[in-house]
PDB file of N, CA and C in Angstrom:
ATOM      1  N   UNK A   1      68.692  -0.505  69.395  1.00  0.00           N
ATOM      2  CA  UNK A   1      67.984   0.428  68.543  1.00  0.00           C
ATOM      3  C   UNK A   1      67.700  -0.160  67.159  1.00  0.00           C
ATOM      4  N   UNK A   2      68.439  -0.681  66.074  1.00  0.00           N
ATOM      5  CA  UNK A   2      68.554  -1.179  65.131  1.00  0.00           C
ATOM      6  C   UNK A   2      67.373  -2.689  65.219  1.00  0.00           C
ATOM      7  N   UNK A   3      67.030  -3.210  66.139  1.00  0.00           N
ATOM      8  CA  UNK A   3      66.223  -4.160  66.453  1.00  0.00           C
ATOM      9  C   UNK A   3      64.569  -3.195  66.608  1.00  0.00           C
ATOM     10  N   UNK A   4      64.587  -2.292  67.053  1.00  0.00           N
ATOM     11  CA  UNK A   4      63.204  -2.009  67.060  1.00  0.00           C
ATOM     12  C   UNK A   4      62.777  -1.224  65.333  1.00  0.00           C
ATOM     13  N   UNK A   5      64.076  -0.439  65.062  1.00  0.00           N
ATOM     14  CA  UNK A   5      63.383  -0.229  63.732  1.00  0.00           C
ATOM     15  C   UNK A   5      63.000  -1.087  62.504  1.00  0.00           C
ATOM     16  N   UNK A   6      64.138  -2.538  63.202  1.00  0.00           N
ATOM     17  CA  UNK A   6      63.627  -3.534  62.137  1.00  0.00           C
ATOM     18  C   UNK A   6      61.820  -4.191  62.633  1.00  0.00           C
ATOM     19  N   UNK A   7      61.529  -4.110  63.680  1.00  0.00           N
ATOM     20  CA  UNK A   7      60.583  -4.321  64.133  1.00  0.00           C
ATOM     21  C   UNK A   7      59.278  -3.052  63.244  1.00  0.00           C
ATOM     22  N   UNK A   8      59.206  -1.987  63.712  1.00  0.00           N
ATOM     23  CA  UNK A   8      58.550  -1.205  63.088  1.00  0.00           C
ATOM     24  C   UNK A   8      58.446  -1.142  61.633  1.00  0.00           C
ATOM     25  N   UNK A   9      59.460  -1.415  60.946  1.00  0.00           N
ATOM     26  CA  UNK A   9      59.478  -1.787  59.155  1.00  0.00           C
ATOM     27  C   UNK A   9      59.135  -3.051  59.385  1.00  0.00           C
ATOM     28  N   UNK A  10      59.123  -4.000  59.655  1.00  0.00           N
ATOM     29  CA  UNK A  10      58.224  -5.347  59.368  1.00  0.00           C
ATOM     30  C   UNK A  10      56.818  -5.279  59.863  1.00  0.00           C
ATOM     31  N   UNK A  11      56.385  -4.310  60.886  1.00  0.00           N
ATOM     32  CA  UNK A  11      54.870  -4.395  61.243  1.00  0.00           C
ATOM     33  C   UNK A  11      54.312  -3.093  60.019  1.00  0.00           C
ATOM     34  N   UNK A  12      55.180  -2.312  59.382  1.00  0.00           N
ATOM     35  CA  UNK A  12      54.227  -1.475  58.482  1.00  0.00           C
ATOM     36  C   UNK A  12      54.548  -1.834  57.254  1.00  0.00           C
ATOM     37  N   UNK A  13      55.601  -2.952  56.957  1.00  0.00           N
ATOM     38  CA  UNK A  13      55.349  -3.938  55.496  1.00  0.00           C
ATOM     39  C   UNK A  13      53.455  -4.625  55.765  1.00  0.00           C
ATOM     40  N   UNK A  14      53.340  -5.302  56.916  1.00  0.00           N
ATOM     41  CA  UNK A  14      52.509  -6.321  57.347  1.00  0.00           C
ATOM     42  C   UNK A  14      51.019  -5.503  57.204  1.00  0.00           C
ATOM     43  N   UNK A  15      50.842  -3.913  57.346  1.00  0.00           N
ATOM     44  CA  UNK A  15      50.508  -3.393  57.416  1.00  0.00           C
ATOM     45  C   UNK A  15      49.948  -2.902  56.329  1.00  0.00           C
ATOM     46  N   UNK A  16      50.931  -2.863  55.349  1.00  0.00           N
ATOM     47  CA  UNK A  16      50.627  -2.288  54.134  1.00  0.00           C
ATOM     48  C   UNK A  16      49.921  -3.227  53.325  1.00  0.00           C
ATOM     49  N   UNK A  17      50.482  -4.538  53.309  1.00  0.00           N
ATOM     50  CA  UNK A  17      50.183  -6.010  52.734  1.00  0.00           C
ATOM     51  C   UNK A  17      48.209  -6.114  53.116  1.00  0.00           C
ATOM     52  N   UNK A  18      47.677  -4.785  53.684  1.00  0.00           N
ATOM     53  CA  UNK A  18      46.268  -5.537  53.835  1.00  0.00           C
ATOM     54  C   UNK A  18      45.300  -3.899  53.294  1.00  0.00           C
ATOM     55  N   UNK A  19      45.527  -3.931  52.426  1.00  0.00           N
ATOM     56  CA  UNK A  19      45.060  -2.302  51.960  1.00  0.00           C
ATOM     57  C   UNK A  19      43.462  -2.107  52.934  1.00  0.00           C
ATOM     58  N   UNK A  20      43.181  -0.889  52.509  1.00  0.00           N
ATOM     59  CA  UNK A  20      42.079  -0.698  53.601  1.00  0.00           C
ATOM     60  C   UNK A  20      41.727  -1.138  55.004  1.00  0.00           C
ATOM     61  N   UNK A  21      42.445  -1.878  55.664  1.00  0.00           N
ATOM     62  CA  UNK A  21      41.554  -2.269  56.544  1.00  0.00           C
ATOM     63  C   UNK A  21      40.652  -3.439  56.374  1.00  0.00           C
ATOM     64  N   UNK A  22      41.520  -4.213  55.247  1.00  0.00           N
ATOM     65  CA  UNK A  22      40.985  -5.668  54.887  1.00  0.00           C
ATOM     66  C   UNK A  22      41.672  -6.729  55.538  1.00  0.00           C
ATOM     67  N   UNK A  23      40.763  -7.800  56.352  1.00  0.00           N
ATOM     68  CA  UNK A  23      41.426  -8.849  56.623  1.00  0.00           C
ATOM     69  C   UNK A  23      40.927  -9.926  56.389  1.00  0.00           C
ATOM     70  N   UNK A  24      41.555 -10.928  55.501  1.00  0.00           N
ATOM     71  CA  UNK A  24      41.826 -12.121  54.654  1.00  0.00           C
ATOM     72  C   UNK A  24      42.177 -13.252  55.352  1.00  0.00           C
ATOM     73  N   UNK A  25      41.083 -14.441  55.225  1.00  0.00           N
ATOM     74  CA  UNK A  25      42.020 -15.614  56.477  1.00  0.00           C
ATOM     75  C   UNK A  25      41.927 -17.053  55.273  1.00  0.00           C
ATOM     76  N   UNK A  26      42.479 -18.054  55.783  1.00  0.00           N
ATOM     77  CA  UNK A  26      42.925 -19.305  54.889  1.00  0.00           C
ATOM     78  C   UNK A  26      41.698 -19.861  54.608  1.00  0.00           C
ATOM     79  N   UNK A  27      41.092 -20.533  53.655  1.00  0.00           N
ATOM     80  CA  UNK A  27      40.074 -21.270  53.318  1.00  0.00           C
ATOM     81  C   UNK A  27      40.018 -22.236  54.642  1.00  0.00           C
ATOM     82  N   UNK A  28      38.226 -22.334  54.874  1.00  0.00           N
ATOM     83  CA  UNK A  28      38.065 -22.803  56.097  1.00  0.00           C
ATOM     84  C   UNK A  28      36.743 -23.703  55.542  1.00  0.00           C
ATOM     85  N   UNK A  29      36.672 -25.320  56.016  1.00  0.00           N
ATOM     86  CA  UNK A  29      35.428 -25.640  55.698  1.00  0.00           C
ATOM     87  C   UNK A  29      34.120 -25.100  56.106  1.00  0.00           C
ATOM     88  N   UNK A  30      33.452 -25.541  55.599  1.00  0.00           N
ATOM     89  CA  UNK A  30      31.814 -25.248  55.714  1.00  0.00           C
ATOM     90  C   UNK A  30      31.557 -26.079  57.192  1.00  0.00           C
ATOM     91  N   UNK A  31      30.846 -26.031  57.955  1.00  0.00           N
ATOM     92  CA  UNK A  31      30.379 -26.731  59.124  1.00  0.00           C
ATOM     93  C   UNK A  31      29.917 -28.329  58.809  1.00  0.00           C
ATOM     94  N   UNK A  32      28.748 -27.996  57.757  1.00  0.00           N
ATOM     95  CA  UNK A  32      28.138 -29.390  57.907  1.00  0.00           C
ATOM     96  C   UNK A  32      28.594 -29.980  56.040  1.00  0.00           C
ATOM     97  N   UNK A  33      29.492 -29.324  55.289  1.00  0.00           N
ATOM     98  CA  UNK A  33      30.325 -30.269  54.326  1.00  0.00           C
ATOM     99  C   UNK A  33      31.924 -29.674  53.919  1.00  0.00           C
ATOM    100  N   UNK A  34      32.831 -30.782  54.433  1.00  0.00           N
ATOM    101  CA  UNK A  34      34.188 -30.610  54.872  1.00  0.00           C
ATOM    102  C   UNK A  34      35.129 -30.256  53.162  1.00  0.00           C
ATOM    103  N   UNK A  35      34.162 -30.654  52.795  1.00  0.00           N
ATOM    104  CA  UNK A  35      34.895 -30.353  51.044  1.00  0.00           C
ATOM    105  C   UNK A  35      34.124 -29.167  50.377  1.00  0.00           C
ATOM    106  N   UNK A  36      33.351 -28.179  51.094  1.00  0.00           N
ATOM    107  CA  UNK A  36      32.845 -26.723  50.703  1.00  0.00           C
ATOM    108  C   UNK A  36      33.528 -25.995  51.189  1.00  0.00           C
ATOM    109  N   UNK A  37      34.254 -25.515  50.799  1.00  0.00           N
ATOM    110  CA  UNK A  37      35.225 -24.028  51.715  1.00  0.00           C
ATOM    111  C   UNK A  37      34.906 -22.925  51.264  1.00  0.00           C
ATOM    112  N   UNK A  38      35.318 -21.869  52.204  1.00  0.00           N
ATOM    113  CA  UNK A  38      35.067 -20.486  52.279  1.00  0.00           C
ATOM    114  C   UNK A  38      36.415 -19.710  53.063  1.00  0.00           C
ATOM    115  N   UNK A  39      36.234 -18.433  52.237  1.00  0.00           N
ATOM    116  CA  UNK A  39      37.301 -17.964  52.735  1.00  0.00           C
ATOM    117  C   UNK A  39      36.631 -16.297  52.700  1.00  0.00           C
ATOM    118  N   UNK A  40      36.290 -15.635  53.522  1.00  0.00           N
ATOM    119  CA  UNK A  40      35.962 -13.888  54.224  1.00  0.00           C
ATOM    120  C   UNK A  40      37.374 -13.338  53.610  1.00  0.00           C
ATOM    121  N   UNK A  41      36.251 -11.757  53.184  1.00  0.00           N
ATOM    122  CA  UNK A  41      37.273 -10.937  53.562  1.00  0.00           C
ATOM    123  C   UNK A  41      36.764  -9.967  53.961  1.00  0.00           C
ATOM    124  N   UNK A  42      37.531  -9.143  55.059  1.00  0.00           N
ATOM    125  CA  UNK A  42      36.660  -8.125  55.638  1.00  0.00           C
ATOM    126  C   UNK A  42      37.057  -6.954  55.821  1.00  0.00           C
ATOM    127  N   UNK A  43      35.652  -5.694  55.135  1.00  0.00           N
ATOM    128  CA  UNK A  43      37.028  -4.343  54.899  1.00  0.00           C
ATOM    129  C   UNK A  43      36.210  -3.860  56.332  1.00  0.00           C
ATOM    130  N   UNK A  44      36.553  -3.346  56.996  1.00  0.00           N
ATOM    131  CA  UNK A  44      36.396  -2.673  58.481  1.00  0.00           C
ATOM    132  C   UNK A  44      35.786  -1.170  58.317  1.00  0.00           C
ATOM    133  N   UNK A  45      36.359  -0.418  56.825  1.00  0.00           N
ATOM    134  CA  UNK A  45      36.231   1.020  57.095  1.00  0.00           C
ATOM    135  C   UNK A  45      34.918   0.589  56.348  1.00  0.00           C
ATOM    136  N   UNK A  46      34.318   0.157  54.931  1.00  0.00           N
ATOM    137  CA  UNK A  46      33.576  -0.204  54.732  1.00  0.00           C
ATOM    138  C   UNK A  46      32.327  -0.955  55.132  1.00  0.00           C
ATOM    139  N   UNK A  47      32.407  -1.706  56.336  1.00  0.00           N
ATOM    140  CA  UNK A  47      32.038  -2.633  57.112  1.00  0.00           C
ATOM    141  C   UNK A  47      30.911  -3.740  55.971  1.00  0.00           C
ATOM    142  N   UNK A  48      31.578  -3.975  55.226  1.00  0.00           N
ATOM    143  CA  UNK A  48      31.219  -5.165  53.979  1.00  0.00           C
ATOM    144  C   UNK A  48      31.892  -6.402  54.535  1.00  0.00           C
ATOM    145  N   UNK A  49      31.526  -7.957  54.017  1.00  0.00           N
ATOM    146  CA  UNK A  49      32.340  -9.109  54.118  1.00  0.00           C
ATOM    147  C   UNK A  49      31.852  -9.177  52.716  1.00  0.00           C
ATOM    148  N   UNK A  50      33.278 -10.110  51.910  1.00  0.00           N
ATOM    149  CA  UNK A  50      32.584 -10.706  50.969  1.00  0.00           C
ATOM    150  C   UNK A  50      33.588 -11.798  51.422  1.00  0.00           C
ATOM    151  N   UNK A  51      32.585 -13.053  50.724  1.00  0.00           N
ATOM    152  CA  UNK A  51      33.211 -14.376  51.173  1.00  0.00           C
ATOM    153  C   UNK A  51      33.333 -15.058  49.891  1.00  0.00           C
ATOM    154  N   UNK A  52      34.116 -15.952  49.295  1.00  0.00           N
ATOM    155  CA  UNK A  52      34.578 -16.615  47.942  1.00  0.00           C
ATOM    156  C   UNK A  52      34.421 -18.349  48.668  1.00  0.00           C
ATOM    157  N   UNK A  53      33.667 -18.860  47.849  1.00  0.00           N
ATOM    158  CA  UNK A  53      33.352 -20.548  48.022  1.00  0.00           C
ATOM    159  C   UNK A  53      34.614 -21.020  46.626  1.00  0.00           C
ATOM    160  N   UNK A  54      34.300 -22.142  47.506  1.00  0.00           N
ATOM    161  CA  UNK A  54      35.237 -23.513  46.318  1.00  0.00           C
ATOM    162  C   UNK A  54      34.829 -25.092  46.751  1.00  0.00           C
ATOM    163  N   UNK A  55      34.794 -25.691  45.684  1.00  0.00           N
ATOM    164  CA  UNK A  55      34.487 -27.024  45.972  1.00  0.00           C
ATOM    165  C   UNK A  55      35.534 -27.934  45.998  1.00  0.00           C
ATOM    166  N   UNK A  56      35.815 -28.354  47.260  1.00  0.00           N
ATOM    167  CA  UNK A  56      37.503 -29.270  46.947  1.00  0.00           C
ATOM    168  C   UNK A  56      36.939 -30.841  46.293  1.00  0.00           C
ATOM    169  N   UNK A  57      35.982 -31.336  45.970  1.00  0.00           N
ATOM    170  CA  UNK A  57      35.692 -31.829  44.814  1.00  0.00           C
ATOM    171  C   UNK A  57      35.134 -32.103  43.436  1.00  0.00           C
ATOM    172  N   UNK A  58      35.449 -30.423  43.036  1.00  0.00           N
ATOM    173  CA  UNK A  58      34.769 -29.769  42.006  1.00  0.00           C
ATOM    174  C   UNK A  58      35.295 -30.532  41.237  1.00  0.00           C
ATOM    175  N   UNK A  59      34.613 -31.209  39.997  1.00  0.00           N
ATOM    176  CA  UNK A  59      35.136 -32.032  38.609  1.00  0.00           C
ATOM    177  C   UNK A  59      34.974 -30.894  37.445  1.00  0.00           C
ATOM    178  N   UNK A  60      34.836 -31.262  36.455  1.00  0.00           N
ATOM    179  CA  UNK A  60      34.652 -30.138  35.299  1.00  0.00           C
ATOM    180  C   UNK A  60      33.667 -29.626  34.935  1.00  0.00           C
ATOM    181  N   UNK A  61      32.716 -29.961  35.864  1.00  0.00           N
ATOM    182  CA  UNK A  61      31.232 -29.364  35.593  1.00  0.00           C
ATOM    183  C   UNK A  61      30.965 -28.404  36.760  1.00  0.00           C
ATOM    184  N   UNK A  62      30.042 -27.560  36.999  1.00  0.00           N
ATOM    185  CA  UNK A  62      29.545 -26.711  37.796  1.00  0.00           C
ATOM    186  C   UNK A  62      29.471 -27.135  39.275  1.00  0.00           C
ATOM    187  N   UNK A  63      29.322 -26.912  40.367  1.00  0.00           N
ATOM    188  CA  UNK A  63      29.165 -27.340  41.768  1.00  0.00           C
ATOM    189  C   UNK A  63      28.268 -26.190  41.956  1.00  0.00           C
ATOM    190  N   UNK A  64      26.746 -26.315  42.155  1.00  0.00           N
ATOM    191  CA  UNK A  64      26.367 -25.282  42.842  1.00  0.00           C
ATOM    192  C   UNK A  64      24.968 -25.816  44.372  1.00  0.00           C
ATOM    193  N   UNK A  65      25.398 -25.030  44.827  1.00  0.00           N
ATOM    194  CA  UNK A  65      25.135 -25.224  46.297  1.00  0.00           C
ATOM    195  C   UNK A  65      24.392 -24.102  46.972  1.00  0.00           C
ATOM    196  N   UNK A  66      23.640 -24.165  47.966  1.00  0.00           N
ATOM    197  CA  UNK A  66      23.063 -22.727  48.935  1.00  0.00           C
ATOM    198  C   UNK A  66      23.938 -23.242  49.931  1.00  0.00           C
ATOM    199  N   UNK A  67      24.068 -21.935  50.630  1.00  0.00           N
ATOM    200  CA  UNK A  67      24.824 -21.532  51.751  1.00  0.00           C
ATOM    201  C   UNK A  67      24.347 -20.261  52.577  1.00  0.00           C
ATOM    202  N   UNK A  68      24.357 -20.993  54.153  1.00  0.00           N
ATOM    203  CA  UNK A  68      23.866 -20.120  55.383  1.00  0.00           C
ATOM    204  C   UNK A  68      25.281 -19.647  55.456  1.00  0.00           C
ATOM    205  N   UNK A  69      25.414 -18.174  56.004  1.00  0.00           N
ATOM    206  CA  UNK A  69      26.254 -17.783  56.166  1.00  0.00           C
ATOM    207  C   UNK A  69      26.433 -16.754  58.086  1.00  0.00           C
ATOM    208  N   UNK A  70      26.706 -17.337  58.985  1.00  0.00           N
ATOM    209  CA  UNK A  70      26.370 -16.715  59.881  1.00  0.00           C
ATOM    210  C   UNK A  70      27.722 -15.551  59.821  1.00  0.00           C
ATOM    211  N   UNK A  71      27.188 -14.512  60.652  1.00  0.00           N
ATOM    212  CA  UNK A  71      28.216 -13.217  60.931  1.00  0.00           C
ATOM    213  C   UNK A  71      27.812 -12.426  62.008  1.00  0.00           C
ATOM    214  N   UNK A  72      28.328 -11.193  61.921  1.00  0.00           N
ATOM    215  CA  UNK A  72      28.408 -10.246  63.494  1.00  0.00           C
ATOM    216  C   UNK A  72      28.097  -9.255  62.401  1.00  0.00           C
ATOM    217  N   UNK A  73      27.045  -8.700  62.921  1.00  0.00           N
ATOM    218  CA  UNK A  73      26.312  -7.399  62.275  1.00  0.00           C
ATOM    219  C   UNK A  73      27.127  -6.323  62.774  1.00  0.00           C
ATOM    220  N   UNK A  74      27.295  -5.436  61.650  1.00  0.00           N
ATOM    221  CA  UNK A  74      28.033  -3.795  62.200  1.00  0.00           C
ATOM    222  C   UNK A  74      27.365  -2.666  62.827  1.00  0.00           C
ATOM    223  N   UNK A  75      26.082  -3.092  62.863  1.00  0.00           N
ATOM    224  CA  UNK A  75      24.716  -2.589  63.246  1.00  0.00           C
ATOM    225  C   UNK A  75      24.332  -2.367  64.768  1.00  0.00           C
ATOM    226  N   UNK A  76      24.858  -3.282  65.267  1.00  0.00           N
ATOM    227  CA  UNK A  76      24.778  -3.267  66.682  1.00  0.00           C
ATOM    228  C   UNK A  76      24.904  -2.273  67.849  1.00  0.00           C
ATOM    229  N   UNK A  77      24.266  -2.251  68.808  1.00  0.00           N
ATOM    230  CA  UNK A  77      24.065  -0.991  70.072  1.00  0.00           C
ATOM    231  C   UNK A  77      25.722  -1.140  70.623  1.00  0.00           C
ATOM    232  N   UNK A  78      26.527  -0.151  70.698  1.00  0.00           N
ATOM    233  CA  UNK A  78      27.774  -0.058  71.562  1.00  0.00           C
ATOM    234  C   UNK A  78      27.585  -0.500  72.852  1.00  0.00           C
ATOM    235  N   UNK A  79      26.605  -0.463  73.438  1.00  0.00           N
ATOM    236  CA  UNK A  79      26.573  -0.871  74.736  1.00  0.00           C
ATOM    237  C   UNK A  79      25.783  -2.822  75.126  1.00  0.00           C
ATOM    238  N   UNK A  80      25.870  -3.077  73.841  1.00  0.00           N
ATOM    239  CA  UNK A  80      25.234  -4.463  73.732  1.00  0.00           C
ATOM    240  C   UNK A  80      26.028  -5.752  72.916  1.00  0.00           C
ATOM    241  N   UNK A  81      25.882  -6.357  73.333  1.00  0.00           N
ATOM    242  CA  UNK A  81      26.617  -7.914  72.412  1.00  0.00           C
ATOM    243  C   UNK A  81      26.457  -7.461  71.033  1.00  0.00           C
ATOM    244  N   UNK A  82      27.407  -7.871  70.377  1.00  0.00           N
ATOM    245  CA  UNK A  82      27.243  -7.518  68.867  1.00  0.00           C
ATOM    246  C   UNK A  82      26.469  -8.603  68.527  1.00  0.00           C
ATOM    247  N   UNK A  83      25.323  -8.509  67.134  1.00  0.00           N
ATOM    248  CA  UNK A  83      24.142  -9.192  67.139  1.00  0.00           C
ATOM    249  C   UNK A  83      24.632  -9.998  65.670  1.00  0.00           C
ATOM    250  N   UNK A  84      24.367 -11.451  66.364  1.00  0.00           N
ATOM    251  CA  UNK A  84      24.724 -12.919  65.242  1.00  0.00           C
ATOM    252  C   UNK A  84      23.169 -12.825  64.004  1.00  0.00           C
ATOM    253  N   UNK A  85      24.007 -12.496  63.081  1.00  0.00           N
ATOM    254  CA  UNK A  85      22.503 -12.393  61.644  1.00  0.00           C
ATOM    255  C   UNK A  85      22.910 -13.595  60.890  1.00  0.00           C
ATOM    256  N   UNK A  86      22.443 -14.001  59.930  1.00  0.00           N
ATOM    257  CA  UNK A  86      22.389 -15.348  58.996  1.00  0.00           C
ATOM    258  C   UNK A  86      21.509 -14.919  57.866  1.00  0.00           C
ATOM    259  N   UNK A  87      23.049 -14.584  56.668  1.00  0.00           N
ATOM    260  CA  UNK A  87      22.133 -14.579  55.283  1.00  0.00           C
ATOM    261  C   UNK A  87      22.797 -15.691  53.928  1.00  0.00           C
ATOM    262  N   UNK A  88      21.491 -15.769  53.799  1.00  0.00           N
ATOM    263  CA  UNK A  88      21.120 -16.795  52.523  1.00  0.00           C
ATOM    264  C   UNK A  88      21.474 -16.819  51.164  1.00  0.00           C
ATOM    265  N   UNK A  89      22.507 -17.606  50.312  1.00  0.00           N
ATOM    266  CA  UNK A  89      22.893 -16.917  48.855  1.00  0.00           C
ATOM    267  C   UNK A  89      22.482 -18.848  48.401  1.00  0.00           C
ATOM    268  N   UNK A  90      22.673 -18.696  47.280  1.00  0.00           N
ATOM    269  CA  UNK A  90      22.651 -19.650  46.384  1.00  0.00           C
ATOM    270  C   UNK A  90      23.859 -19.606  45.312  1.00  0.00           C
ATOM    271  N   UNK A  91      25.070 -20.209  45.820  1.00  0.00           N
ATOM    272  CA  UNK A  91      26.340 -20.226  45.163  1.00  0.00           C
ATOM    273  C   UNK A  91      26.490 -21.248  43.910  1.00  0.00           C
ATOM    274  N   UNK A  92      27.261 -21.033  43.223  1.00  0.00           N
ATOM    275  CA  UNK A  92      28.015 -21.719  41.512  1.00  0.00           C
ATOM    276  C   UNK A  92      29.372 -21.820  41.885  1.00  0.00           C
ATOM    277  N   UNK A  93      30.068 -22.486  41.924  1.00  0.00           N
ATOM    278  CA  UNK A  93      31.714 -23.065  41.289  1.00  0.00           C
ATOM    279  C   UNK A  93      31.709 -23.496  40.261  1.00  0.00           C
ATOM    280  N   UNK A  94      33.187 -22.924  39.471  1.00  0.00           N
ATOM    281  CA  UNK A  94      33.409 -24.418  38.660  1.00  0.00           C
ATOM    282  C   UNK A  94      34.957 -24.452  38.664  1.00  0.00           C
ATOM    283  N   UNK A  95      35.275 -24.955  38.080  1.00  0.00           N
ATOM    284  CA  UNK A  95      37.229 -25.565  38.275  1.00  0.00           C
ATOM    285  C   UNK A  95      37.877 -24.151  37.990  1.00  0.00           C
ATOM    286  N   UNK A  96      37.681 -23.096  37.452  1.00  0.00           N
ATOM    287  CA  UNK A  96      38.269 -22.027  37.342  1.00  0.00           C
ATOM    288  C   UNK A  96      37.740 -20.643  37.816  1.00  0.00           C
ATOM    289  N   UNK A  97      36.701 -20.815  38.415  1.00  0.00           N
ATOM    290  CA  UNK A  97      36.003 -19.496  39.245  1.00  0.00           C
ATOM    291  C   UNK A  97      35.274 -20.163  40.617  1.00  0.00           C
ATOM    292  N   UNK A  98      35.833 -19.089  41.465  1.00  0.00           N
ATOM    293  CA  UNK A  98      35.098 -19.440  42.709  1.00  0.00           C
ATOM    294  C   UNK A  98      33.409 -18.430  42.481  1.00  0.00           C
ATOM    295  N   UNK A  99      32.622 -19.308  43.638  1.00  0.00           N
ATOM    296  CA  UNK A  99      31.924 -18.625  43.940  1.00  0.00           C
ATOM    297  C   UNK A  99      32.037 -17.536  45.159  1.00  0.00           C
ATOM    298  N   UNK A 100      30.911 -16.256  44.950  1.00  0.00           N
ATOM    299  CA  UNK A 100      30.935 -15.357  45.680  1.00  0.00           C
ATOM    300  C   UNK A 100      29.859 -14.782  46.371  1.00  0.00           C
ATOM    301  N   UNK A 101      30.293 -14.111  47.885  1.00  0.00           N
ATOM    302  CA  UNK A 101      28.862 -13.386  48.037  1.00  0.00           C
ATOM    303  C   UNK A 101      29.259 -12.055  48.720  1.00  0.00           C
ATOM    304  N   UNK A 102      28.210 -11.130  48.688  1.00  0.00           N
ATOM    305  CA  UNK A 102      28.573  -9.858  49.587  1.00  0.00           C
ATOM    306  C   UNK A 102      27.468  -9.862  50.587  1.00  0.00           C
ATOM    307  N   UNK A 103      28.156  -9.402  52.078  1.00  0.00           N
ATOM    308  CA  UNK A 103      27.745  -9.220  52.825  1.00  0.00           C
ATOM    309  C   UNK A 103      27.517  -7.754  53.461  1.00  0.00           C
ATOM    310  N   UNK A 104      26.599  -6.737  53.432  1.00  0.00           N
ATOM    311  CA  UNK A 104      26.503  -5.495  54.235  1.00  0.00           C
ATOM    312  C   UNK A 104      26.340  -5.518  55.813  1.00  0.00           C
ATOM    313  N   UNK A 105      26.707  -4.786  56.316  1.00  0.00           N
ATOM    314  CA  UNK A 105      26.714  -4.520  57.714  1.00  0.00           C
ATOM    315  C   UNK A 105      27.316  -5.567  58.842  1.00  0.00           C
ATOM    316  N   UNK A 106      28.323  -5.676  57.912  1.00  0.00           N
ATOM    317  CA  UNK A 106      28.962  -7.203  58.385  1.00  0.00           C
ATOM    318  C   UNK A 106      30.431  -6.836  59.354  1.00  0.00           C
ATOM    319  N   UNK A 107      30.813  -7.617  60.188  1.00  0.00           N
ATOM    320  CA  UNK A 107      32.000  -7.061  60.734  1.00  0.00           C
ATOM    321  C   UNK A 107      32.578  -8.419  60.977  1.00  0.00           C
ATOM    322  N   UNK A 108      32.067  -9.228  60.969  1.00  0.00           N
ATOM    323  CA  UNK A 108      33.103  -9.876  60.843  1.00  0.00           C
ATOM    324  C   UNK A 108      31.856 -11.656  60.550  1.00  0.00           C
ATOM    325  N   UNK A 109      32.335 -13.330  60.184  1.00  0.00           N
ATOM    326  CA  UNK A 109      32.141 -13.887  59.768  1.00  0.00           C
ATOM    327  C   UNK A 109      32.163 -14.618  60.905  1.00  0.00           C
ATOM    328  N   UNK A 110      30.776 -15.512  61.239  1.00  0.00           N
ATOM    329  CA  UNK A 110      30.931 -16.443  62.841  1.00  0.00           C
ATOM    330  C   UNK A 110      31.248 -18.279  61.486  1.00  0.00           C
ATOM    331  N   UNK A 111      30.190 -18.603  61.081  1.00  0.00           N
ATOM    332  CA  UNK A 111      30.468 -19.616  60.624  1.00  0.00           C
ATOM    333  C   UNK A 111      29.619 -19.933  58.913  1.00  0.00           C
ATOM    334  N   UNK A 112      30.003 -20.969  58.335  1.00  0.00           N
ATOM    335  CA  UNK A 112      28.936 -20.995  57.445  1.00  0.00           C
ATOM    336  C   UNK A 112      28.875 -22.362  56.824  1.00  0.00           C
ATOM    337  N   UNK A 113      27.440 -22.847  56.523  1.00  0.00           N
ATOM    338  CA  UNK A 113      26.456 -23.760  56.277  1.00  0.00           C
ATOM    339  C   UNK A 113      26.240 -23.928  55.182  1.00  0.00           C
ATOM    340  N   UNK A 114      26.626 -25.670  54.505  1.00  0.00           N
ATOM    341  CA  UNK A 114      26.263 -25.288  52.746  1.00  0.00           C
ATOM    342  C   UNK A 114      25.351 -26.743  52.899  1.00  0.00           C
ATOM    343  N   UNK A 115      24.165 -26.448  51.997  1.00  0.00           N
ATOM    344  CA  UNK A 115      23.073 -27.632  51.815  1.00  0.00           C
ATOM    345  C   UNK A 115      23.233 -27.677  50.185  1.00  0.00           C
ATOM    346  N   UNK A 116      22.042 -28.831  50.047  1.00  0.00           N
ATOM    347  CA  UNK A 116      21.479 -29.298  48.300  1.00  0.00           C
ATOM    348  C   UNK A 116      22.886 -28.782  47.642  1.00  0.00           C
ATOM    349  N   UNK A 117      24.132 -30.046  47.623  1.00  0.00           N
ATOM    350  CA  UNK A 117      25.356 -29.438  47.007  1.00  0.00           C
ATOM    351  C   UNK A 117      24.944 -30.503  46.020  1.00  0.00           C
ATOM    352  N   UNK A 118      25.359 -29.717  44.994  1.00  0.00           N
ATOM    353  CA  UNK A 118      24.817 -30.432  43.291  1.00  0.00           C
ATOM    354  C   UNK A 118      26.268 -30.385  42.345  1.00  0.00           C
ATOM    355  N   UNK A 119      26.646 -31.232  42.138  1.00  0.00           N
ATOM    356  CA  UNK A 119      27.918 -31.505  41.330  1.00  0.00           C
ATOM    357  C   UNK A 119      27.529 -31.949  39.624  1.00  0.00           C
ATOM    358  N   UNK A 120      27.738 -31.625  39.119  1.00  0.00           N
ATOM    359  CA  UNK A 120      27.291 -31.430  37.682  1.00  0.00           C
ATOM    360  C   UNK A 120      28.262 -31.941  36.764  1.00  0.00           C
TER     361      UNK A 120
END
């Protein structure tokens, strides 16, 4: 008995640790440049993504870059594949702020694409 309630208090600490219905995953590279990362977050009740860039060779000047961002639309027919959309931002870093973007009707994040990366 004492084993399952420790079980149930560690899944509604784990639980609590993600307010709304947000889920947060580790910085992940960009597809086609391994030193652009991105990291989603995704509120579910909201059905928003916003995603935060970083340049893992940002120097002291600006890094700014465009980025494809593919995802799973929240939009989609219940009775159909959820439908892959791709939207377009034009991101800024610099050594103390990431860049950001918001995504509507988003449910969740398939992959994402950064071109013309400009280090300043």
């Amino acid at each position: 008995m004492p084993k399952a309630i420790y079980a149930v208090t560690v899944q509604l600490l784990l639980w609590a640790a993600t307010p709304g219905g947000q889920q947060r995953t580790d910085w992940i590279s960009t597809l086609t440049d391994p030193d652009i990362q991105y990291r989603p977050q995704i509120f579910d009740a909201s059905k928003v993504c916003y995603v935060e860039f970083r340049d893992q060779q940002q120097g002291s000047g600006p890094t700014t870059f465009d980025v494809a961002v593919d995802y799973t639309s929240a939009e989609s027919d219940p009775d159909k594949q959820p439908a892959i959309k791709t939207d377009s931002e034009h991101i800024a870093t610099t050594a103390t702020q990431t860049g950001s973007s918001r995504i509507a009707n988003c449910s969740g994040i398939v992959a994402a694409r950064a071109s013309f990366v400009r280090r300043h």
